[in-house]
Protein backbone atom coordinates (compact mmCIF):
# COMPACT_ATOMS: atom_id res chain seq x y z
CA UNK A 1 -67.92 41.78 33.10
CA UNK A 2 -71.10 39.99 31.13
CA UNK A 3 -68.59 37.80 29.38
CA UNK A 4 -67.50 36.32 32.15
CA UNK A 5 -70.64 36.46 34.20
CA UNK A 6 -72.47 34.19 31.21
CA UNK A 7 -69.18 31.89 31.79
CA UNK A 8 -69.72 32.04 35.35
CA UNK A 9 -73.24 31.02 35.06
CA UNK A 10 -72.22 27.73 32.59
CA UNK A 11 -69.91 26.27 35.10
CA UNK A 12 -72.32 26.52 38.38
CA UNK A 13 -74.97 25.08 35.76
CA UNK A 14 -72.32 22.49 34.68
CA UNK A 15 -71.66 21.31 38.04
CA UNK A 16 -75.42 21.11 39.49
CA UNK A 17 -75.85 19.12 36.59
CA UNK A 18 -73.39 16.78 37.03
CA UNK A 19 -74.18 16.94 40.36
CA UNK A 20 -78.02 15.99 40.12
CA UNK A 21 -76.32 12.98 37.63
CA UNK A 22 -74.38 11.94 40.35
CA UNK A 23 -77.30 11.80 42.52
CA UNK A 24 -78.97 9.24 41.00
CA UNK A 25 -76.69 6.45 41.49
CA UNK A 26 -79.52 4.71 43.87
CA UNK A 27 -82.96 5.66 41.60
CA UNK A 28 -84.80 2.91 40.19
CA UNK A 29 -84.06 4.25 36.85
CA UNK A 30 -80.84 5.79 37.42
CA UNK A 31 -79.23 5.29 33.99
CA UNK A 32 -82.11 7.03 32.14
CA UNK A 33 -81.53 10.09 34.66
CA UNK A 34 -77.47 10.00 34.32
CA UNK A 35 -77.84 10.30 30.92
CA UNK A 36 -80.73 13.32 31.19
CA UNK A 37 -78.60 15.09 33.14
CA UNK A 38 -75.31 14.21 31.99
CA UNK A 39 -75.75 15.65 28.51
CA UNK A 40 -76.43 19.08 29.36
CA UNK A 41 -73.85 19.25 32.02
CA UNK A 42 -71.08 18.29 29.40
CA UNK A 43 -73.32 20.96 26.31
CA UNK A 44 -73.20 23.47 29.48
CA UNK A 45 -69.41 22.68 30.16
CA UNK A 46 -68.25 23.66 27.06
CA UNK A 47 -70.62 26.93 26.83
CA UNK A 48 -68.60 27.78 29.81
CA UNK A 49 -65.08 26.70 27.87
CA UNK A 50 -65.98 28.25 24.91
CA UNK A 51 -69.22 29.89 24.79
CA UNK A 52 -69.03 30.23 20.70
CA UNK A 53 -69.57 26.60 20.57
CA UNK A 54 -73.16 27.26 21.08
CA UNK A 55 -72.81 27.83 16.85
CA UNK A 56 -71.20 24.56 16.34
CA UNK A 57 -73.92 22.47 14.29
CA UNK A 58 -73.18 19.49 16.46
CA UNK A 59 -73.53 21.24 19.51
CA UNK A 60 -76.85 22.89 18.50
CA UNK A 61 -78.33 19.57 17.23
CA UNK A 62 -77.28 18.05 20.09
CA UNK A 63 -78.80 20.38 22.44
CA UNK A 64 -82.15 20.87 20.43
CA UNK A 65 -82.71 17.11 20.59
CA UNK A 66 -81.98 16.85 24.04
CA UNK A 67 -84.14 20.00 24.39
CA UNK A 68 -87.42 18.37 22.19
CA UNK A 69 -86.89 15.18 24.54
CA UNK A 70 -87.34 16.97 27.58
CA UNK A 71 -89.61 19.12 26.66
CA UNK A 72 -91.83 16.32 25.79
CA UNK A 73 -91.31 14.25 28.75
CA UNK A 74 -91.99 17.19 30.75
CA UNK A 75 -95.05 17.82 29.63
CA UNK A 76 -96.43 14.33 29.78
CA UNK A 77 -95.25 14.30 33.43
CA UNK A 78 -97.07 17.94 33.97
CA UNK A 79 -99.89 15.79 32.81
CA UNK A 80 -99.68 13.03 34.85
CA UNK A 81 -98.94 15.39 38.26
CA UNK A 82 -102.12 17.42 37.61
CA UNK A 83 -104.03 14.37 37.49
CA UNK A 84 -102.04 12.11 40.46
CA UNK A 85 -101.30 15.20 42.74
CA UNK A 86 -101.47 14.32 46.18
CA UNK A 87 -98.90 16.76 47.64
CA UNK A 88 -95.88 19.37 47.36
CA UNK A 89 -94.57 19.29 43.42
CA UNK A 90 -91.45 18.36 45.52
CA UNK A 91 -93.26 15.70 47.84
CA UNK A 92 -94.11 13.75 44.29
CA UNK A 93 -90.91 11.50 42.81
CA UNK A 94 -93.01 13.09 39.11
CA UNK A 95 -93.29 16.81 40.39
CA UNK A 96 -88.99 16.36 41.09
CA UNK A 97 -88.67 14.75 37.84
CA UNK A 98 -90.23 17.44 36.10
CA UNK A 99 -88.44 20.28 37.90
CA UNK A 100 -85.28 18.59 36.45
CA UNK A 101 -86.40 18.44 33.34
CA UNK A 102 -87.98 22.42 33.06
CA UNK A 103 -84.66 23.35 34.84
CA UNK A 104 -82.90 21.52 31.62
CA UNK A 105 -84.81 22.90 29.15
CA UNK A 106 -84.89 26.81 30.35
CA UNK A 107 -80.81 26.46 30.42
CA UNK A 108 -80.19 24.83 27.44
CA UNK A 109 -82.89 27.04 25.18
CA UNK A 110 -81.05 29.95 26.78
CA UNK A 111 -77.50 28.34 25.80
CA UNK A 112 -78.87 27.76 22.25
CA UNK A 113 -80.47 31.12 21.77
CA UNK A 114 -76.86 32.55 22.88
CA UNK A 115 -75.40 31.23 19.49
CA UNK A 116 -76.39 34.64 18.19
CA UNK A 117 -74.40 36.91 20.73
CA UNK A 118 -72.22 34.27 22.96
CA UNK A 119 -73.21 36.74 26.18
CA UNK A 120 -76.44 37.87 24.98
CA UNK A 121 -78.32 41.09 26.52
CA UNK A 122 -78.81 42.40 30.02
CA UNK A 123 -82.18 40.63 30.18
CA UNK A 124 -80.58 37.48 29.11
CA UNK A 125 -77.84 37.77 31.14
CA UNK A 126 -80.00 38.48 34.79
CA UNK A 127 -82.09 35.42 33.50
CA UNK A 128 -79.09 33.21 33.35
CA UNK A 129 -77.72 34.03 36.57
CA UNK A 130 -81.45 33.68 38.39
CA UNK A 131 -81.55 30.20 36.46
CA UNK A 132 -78.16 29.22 37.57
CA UNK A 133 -78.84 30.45 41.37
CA UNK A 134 -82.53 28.59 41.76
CA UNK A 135 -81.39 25.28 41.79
CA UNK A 136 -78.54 25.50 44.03
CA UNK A 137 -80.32 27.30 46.39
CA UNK A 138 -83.50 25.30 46.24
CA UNK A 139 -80.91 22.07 46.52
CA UNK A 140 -79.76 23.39 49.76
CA UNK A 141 -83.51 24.88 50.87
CA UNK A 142 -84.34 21.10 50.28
CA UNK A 143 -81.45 19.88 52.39
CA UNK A 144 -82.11 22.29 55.52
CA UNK A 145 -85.98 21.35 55.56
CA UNK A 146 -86.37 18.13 56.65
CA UNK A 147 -89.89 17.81 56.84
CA UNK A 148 -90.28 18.15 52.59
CA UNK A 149 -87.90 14.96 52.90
CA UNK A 150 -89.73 13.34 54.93
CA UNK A 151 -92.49 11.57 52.49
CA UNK A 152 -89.51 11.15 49.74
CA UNK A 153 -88.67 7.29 48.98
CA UNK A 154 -86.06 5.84 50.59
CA UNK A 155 -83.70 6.50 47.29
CA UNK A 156 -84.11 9.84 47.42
CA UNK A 157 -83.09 10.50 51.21
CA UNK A 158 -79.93 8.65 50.76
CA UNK A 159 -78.36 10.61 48.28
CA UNK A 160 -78.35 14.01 49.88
């Protein structure tokens, strides 16, 4: 059953990742954010093939670089939002941006750390399915309420 949970869990993380790429056709900076996401939906897509590819060395140097970067970024814009705050971490165009880029970073540490033991333990396993649940539910949450749409730029409200 775990095996194919952890499989489970890479294709619903695959496809909200290509889904929040596909989502930015209208940003300002959309090409930076395809790419962002686009990466770790195809790294996540082939966990969920294959999840001993997370021991490939390309796959893991892939991933830990796209990992560092986000990482980074993240906490520059966790810098930035505690300093320019106004609202909602979901009101600010930053506080979204950096929910994408934790969200990355938790899945694709977890993929990487899998290389070990491709379906890694029980604790592992509940925190990849909570992982792979938040953002699709919070994606929908976010579509239902639309008063926390309500201050988002015009580019954002289109999309959805």
């Amino acid at each position: 059953m775990a095996p194919a949970l952890w499989r489970a869990c890479n294709w619903l993380m695959a496809a909200f990742f290509a889904l929040a790429a596909l989502v930015q056709v209208n940003d300002p900076d959309a090409e930076l954010w395809v790419v962002v996401y686009a990466i770790p939906a195809i790294l996540t897509l082939l966990v969920g093939v294959n999840p001993l590819v997370t021991g490939n060395f390309i796959w893991k140097s892939v991933s830990a670089i796209h990992m560092l970067f986000c990482l980074v970024w993240a906490v520059g814009l966790a810098y930035y939002f505690l300093l320019h705050t106004q609202h909602n971490i979901l009101h600010e165009e930053e506080g979204r941006e950096l929910s994408g880029l934790v969200i990355i970073t938790a899945w694709m540490s977890l993929c990487h750390s899998s290389s070990q033991n491709p379906v890694g333990g029980r604790i592992q396993l509940v925190v990849a399915i909570a992982i792979a649940l938040l953002p699709l539910i919070s994606w929908v949450y976010i579509y239902i309420n639309k008063e926390i749409r309500s201050s988002w730029p015009t580019h954002c409200k289109t999309v959805i």
